[in-house]
C-alpha atoms as a PDB file:
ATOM      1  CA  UNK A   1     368.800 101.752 153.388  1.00  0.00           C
ATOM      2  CA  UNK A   2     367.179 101.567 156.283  1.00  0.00           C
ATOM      3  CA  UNK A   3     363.521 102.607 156.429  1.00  0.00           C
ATOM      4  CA  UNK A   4     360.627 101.965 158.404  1.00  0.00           C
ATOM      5  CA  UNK A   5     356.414 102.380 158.673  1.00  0.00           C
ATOM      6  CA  UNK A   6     355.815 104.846 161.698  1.00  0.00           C
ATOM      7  CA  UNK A   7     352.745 106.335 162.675  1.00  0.00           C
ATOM      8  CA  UNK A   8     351.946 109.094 165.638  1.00  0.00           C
ATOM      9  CA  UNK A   9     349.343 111.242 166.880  1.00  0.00           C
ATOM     10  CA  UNK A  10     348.157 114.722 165.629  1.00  0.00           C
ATOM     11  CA  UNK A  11     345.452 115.649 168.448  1.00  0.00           C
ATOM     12  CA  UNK A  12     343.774 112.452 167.895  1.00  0.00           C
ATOM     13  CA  UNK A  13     344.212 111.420 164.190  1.00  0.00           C
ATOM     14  CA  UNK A  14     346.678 109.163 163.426  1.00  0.00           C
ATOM     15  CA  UNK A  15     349.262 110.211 160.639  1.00  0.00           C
ATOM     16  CA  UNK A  16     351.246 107.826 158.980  1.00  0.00           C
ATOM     17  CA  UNK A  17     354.260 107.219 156.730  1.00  0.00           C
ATOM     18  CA  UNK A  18     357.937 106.609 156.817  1.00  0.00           C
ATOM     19  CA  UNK A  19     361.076 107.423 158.773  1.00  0.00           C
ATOM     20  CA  UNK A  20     364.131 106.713 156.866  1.00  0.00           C
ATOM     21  CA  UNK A  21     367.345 106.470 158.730  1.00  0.00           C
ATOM     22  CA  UNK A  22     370.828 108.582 158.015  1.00  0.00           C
ATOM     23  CA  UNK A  23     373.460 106.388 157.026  1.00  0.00           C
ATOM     24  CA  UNK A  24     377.179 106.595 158.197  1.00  0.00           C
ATOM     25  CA  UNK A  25     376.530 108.130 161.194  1.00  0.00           C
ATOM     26  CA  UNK A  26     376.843 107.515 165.292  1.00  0.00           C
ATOM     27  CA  UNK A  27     374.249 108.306 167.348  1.00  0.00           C
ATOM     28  CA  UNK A  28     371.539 111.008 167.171  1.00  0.00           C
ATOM     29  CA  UNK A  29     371.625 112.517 163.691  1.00  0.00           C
ATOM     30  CA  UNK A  30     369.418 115.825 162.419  1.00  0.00           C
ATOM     31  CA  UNK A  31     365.843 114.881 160.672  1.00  0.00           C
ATOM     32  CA  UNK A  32     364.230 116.744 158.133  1.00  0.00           C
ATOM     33  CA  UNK A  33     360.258 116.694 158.235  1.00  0.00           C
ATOM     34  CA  UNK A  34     358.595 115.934 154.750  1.00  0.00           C
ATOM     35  CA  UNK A  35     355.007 116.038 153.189  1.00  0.00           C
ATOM     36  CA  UNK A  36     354.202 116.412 149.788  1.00  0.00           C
ATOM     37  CA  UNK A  37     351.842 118.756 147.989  1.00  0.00           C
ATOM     38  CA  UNK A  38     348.344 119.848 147.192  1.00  0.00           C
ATOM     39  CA  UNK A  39     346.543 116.241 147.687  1.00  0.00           C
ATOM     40  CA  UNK A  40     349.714 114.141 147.078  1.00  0.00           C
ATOM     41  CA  UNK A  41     350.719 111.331 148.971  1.00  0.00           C
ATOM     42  CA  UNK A  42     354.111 110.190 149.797  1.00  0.00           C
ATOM     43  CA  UNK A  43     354.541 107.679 147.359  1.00  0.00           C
ATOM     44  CA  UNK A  44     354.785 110.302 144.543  1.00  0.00           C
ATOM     45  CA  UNK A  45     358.761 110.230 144.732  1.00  0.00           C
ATOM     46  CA  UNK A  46     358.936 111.432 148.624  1.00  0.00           C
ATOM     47  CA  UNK A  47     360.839 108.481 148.551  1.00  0.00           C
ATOM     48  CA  UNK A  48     363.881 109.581 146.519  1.00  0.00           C
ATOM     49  CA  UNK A  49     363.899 112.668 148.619  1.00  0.00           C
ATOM     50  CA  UNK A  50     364.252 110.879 151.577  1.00  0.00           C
ATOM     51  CA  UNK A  51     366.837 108.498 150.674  1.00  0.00           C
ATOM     52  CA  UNK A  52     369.073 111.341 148.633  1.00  0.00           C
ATOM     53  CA  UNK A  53     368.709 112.975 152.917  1.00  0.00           C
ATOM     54  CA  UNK A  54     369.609 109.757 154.764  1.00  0.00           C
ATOM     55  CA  UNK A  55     372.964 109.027 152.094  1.00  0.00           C
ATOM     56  CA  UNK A  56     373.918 112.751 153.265  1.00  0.00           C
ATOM     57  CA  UNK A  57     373.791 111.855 156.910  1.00  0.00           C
ATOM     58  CA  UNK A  58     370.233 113.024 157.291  1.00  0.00           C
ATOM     59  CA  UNK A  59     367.219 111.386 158.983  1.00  0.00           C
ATOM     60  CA  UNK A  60     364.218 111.832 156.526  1.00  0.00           C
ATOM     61  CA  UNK A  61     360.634 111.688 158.616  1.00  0.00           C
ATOM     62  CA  UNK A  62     357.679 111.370 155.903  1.00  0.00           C
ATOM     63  CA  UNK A  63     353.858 111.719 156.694  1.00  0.00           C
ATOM     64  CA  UNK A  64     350.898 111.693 153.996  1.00  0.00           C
ATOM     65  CA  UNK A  65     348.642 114.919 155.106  1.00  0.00           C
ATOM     66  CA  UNK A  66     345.795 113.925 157.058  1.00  0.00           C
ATOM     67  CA  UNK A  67     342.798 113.015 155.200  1.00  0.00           C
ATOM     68  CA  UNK A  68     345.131 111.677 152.300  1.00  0.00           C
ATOM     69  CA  UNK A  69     347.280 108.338 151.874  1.00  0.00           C
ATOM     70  CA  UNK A  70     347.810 106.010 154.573  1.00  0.00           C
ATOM     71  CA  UNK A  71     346.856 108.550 157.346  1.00  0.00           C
ATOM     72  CA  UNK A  72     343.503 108.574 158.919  1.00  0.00           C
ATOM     73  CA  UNK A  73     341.375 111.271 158.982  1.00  0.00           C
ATOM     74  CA  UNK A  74     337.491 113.137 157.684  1.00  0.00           C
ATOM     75  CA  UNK A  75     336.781 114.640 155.328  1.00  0.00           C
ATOM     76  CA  UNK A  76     338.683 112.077 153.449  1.00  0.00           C
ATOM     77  CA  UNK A  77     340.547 114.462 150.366  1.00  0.00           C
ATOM     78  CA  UNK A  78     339.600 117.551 151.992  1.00  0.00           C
ATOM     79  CA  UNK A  79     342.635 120.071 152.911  1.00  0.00           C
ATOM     80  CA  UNK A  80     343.189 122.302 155.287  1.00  0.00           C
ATOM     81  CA  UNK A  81     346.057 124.024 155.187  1.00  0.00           C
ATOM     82  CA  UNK A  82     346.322 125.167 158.536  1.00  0.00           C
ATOM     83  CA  UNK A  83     345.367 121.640 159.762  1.00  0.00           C
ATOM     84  CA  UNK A  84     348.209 120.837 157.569  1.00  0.00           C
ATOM     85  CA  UNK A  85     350.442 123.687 159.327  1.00  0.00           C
ATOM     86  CA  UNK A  86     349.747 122.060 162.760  1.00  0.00           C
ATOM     87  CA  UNK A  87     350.309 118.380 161.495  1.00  0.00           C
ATOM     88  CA  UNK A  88     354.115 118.964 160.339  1.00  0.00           C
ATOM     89  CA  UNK A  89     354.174 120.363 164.244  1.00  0.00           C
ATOM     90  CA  UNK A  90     353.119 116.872 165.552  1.00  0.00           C
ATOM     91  CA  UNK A  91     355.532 115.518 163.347  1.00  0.00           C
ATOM     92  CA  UNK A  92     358.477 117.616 164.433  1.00  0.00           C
ATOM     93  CA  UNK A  93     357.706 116.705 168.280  1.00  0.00           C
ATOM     94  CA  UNK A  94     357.332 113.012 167.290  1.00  0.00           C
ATOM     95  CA  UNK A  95     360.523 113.036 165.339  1.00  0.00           C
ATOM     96  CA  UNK A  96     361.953 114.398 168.419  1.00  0.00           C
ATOM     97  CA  UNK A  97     361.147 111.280 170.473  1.00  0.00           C
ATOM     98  CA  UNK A  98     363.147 109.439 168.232  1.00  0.00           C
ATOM     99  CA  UNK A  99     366.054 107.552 169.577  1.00  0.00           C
ATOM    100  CA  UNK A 100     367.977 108.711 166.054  1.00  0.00           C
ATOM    101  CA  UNK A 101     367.097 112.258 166.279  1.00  0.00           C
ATOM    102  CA  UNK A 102     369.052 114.974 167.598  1.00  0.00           C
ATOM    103  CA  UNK A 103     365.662 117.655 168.705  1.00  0.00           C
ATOM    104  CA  UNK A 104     368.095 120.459 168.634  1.00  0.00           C
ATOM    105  CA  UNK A 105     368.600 120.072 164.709  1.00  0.00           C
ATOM    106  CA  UNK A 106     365.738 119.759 163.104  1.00  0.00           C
ATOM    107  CA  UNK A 107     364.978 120.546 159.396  1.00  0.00           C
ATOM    108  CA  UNK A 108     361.753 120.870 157.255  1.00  0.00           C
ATOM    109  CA  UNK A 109     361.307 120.727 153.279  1.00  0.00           C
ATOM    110  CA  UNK A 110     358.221 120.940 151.423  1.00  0.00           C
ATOM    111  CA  UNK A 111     356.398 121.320 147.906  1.00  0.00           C
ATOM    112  CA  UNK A 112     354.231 122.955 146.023  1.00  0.00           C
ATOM    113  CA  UNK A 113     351.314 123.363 148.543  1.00  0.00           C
ATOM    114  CA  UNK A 114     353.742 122.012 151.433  1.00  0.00           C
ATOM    115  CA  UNK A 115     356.160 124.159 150.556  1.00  0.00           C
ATOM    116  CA  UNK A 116     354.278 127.206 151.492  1.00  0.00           C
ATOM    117  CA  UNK A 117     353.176 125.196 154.635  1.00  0.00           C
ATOM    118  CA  UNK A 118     356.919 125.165 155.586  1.00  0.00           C
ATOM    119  CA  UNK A 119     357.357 128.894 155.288  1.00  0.00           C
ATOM    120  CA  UNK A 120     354.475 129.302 157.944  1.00  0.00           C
ATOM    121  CA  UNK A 121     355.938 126.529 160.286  1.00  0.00           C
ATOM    122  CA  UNK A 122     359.889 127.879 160.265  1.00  0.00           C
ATOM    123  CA  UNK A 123     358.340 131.134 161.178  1.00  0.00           C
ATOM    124  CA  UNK A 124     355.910 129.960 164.280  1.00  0.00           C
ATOM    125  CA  UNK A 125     358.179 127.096 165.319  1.00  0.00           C
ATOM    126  CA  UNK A 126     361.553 127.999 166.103  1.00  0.00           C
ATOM    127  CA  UNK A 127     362.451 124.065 167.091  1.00  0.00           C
ATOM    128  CA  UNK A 128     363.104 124.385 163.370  1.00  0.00           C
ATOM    129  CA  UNK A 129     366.744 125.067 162.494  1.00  0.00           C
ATOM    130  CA  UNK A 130     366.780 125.023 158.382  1.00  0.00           C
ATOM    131  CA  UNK A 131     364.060 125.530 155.901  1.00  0.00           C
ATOM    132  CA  UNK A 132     363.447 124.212 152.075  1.00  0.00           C
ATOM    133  CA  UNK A 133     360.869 124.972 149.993  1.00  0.00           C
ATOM    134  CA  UNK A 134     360.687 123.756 146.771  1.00  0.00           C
ATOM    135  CA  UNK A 135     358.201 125.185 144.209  1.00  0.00           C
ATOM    136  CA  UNK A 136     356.080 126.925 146.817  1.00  0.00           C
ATOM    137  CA  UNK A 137     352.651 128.250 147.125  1.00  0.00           C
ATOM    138  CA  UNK A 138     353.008 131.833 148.716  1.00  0.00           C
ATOM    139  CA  UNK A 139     349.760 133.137 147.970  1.00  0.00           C
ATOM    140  CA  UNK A 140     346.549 131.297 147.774  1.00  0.00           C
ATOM    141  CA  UNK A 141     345.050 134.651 146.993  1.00  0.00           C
ATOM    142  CA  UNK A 142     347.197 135.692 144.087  1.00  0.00           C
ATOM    143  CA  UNK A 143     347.411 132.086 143.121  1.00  0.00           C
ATOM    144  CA  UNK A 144     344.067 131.881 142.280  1.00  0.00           C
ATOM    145  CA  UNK A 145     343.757 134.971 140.356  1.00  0.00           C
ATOM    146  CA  UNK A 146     346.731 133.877 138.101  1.00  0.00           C
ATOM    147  CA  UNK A 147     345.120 130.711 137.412  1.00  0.00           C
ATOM    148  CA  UNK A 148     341.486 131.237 137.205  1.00  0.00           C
ATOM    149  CA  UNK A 149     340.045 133.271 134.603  1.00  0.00           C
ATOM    150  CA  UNK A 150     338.827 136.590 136.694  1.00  0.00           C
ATOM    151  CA  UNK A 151     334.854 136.380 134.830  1.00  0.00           C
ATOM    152  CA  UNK A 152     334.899 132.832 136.532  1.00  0.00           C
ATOM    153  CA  UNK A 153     335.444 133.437 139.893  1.00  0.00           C
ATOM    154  CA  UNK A 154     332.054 134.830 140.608  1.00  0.00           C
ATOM    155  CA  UNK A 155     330.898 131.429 139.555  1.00  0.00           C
ATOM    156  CA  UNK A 156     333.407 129.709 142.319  1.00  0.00           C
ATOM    157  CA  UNK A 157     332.004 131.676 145.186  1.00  0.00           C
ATOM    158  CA  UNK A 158     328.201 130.986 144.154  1.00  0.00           C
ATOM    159  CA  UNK A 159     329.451 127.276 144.326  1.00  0.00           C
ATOM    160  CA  UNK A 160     331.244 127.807 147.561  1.00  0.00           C
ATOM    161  CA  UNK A 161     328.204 129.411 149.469  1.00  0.00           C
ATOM    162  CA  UNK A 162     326.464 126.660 148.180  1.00  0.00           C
ATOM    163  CA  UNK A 163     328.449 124.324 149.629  1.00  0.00           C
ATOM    164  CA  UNK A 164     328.463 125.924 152.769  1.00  0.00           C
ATOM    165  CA  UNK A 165     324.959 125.675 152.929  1.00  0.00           C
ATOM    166  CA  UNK A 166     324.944 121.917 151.709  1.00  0.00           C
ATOM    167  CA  UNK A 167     327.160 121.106 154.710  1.00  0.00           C
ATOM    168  CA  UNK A 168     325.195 122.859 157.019  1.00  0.00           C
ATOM    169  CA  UNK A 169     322.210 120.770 156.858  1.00  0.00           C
ATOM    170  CA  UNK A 170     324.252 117.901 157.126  1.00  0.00           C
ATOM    171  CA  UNK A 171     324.684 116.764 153.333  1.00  0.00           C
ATOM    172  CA  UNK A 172     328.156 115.439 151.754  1.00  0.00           C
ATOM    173  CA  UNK A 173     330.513 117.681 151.376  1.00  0.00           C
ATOM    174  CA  UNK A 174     330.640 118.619 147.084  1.00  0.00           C
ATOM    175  CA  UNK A 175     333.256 117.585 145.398  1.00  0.00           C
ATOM    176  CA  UNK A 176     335.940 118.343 142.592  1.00  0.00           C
ATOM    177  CA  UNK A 177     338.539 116.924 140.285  1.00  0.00           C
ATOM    178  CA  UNK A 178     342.322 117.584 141.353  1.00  0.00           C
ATOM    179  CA  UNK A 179     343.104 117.615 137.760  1.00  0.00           C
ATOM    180  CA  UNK A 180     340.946 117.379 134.670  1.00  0.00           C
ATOM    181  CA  UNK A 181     342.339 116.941 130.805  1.00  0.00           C
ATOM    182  CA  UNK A 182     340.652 119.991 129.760  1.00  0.00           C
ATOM    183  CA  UNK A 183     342.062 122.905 131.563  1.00  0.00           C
ATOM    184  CA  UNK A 184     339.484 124.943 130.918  1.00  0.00           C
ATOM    185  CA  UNK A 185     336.758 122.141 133.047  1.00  0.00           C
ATOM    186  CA  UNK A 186     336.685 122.561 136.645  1.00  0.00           C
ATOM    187  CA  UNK A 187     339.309 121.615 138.552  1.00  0.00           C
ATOM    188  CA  UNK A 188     341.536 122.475 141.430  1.00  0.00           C
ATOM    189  CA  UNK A 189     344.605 122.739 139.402  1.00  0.00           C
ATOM    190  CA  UNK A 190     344.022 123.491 135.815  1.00  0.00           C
ATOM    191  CA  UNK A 191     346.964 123.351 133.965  1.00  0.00           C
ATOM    192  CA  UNK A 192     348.007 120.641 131.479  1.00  0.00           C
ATOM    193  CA  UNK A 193     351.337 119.909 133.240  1.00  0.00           C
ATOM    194  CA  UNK A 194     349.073 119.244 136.287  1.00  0.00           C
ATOM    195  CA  UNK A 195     346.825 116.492 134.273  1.00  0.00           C
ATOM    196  CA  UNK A 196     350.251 114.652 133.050  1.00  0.00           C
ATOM    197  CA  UNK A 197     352.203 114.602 136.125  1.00  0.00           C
ATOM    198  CA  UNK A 198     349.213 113.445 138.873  1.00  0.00           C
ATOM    199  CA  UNK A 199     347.611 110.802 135.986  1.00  0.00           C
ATOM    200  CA  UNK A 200     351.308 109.093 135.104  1.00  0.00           C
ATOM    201  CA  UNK A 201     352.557 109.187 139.079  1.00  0.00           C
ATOM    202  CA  UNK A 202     349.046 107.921 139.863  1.00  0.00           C
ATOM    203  CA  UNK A 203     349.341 105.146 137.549  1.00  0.00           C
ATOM    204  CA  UNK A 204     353.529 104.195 137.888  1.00  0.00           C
ATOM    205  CA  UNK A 205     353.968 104.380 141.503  1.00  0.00           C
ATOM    206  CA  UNK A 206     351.109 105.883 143.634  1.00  0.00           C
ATOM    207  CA  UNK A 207     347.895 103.825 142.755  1.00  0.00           C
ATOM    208  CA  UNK A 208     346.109 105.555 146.497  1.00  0.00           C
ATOM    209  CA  UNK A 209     346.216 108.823 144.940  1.00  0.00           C
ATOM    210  CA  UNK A 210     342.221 110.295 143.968  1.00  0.00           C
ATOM    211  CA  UNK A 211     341.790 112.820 141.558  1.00  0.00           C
ATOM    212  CA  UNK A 212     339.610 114.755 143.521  1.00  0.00           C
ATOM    213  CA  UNK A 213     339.289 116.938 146.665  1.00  0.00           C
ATOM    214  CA  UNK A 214     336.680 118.644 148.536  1.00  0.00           C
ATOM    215  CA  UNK A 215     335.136 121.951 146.868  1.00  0.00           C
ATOM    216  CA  UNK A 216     335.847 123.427 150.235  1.00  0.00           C
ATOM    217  CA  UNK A 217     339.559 122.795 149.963  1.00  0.00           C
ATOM    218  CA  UNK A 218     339.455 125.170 147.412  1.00  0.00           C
ATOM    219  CA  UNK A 219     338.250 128.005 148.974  1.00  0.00           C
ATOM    220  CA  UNK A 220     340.486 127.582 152.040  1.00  0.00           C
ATOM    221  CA  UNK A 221     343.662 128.002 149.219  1.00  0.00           C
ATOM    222  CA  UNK A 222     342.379 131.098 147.892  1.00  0.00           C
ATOM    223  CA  UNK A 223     342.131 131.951 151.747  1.00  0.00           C
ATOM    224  CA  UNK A 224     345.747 131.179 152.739  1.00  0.00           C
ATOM    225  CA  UNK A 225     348.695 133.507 152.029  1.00  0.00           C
ATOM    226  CA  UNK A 226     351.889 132.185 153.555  1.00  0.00           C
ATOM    227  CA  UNK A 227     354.300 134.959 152.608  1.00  0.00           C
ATOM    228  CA  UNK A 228     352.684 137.196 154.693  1.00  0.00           C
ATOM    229  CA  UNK A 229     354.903 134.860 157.239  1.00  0.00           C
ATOM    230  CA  UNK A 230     357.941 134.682 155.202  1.00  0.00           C
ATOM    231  CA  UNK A 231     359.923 137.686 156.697  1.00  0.00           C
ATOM    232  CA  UNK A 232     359.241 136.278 160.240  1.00  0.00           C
ATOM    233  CA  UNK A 233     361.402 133.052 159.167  1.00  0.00           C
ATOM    234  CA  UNK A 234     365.075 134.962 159.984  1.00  0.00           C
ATOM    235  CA  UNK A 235     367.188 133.638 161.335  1.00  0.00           C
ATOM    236  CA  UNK A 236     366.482 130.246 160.259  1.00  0.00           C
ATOM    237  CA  UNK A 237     368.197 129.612 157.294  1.00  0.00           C
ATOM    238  CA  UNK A 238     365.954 129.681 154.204  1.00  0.00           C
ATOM    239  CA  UNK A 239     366.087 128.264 150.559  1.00  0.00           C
ATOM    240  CA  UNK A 240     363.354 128.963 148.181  1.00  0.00           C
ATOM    241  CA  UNK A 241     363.479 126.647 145.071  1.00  0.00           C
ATOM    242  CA  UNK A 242     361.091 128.614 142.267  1.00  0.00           C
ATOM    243  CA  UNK A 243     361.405 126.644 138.668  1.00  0.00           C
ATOM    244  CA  UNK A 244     361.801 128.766 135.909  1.00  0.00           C
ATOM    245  CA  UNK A 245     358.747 127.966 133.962  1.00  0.00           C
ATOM    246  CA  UNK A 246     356.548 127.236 137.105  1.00  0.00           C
ATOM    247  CA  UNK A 247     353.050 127.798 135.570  1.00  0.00           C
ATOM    248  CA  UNK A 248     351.093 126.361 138.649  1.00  0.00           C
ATOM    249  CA  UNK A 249     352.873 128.390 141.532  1.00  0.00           C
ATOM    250  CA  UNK A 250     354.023 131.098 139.121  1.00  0.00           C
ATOM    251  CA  UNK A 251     357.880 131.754 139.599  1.00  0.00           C
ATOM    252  CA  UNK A 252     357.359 135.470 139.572  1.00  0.00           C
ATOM    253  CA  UNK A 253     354.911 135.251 143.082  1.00  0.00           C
ATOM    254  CA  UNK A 254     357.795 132.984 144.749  1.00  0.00           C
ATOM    255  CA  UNK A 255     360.883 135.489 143.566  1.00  0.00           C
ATOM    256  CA  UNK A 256     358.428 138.718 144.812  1.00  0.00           C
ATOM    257  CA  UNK A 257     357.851 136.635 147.966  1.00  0.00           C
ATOM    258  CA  UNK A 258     362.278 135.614 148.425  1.00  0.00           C
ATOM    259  CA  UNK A 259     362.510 139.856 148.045  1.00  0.00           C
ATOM    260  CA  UNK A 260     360.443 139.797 151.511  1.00  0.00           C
ATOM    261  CA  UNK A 261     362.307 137.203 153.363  1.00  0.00           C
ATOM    262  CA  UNK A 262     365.441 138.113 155.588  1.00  0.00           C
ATOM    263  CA  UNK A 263     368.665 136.583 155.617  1.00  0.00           C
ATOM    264  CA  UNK A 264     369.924 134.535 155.774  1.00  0.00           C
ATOM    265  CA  UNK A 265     368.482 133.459 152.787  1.00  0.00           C
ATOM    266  CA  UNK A 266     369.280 131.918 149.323  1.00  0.00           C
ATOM    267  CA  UNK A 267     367.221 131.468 145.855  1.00  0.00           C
ATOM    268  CA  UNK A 268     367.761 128.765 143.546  1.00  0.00           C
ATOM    269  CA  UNK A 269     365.952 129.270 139.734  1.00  0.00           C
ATOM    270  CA  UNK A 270     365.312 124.833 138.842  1.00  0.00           C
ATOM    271  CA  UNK A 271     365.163 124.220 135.279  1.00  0.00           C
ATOM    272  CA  UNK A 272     361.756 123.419 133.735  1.00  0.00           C
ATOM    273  CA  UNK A 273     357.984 124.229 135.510  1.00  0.00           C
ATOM    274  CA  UNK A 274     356.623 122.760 138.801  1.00  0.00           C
ATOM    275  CA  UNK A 275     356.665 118.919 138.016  1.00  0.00           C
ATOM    276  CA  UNK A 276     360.112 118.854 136.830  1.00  0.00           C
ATOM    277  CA  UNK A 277     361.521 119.035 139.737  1.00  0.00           C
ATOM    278  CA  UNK A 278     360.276 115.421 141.034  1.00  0.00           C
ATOM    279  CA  UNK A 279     361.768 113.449 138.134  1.00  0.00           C
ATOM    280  CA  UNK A 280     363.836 114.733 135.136  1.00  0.00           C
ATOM    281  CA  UNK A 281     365.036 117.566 137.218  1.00  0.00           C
ATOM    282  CA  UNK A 282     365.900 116.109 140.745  1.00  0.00           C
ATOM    283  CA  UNK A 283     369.013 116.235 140.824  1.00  0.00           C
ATOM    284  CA  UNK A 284     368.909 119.891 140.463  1.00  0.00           C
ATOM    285  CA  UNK A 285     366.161 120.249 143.191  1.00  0.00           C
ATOM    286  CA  UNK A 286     367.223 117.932 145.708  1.00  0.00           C
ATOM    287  CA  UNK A 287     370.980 118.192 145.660  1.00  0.00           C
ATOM    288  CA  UNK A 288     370.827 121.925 147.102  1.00  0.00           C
ATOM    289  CA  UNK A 289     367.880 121.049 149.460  1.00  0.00           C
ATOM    290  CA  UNK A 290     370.259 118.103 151.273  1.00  0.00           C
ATOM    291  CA  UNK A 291     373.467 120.641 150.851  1.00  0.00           C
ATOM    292  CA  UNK A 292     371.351 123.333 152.736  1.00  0.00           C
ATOM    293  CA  UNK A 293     369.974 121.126 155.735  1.00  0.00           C
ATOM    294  CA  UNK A 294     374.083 119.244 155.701  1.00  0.00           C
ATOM    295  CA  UNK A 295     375.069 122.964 155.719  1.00  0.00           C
ATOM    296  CA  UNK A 296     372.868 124.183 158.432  1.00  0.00           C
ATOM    297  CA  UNK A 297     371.845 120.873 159.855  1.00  0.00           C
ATOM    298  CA  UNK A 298     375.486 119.130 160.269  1.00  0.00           C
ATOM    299  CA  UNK A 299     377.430 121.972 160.140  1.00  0.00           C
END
């Protein structure tokens, strides 16, 4: 299969991954735009996405999020989501420049924390023609509250005005553990299926990933509600990919959240929680998602 190292410009930070090319096809095809999740980088199976795309006829453009991966940018493992929102918009208009795209069909898929970003961007950006988001974070707000015991929260925001302050007089920015064993120690996402997927991809195939993040990367999730964008999507096409277990990016928030969004529309239960979806239950999660963009994309 044909792939290759790219690299373009997001308002003067360099972003960098992967375009893989469609196979059996003549001429400009459609791309799909990819980034992964909540401080993951490409190389934590973006890859079999992309290639499962370009066997369907589909270009597959990947970027790590800036401050993460191979792509430049400071803070490093700070995210912003709407920094994040604004960097799959680069990537659309460079995937446009490409000699193997066709601009007028162009697709974007994302997970987890990318797959809320996707919501936002099919709903601002109507160069976008199809929309897949797998697993999605619709509700930083809500998220948080499901996930964080409510007597602890007071605690966060001391630490978060703290770190405001820190920053302010020029001092490091404070830092936190993606993942810790212990659920209960801080962390930015505490449950155990969190700890055993990012420590085993980490150590099989993604050996750039760091378990941590800034603390301020925290507070700008519990700030960021992408359903409030979801109706706006219509008429691009939209397919939301909840898993049934999801205890991360709870399955009930992202079904509530599919009741708001117009048609056309379709909702997918995957087997399993959130990290299933990347390994023992891809097939299930990535067959629909290249259906949907061959559907909407290729017509």
């Amino acid at each position: 299969m044909a792939r290759r190292d790219v690299e373009f410009d997001a308002e003067g930070v360099t972003l960098r991954g992967w375009f893989q090319e469609a196979e059996g096809t003549a001429g400009p095809a459609p791309t799909v735009v990819m980034a992964h999740g909540y401080s993951a980088v490409k190389e934590m199976y973006l890859d079999h996405y992309a290639e499962l795309f370009a066997a369907g006829g589909l270009n597959a453009l990947v970027f790590d999020n800036r401050n993460f991966g191979d792509s430049d940018g400071t803070p490093r493992q700070e995210i912003d989501p709407w920094a994040q929102v604004r960097d799959y918009r680069h990537a659309i208009t460079y995937a446009t420049t490409l000699a193997e795209t066709d601009a007028a069909r162009i697709g974007v898929w994302g997970s987890s924390y990318s797959g809320g970003h996707v919501l936002v961007v099919a709903a601002i950006d109507r160069r976008v023609k199809a929309v897949v988001a797998q697993v999605p974070l619709v509700s930083g707000y809500d998220n948080l509250r499901a996930l964080v015991r409510a007597d602890f929260l007071d605690g966060f925001r001391a630490q978060f005005d703290a770190d405001r302050l820190d920053r302010f007089h020029g001092k490091d920015p404070a830092m936190v553990p993606v993942v810790a064993e212990d659920p209960l120690a801080p962390s930015a996402l505490p449950t155990p299926d969190s700890w055993a997927w990012f420590t085993r991809t980490h150590e099989l195939r993604a050996p750039n990933w760091r378990n941590e993040v800034t603390l301020r990367s925290v507070e700008m999730l519990a700030e960021y509600n992408p359903v409030d964008y979801i109706a706006q999507i219509s008429p691009t096409p939209l397919l939301l990919l909840p898993a049934r277990n999801d205890v991360l990016t709870p399955t009930h928030l992202a079904i509530d959240a599919y009741e708001r969004a117009r048609e056309p529309k379709r909702l997918e239960i995957l087997p399993g929680g959130h990290f299933d979806a990347y390994v023992d239950g891809f097939t299930a999660s990535a067959h629909p998602a290249r259906d949907w963009f061959r559907d909407h994309l290729l017509g």
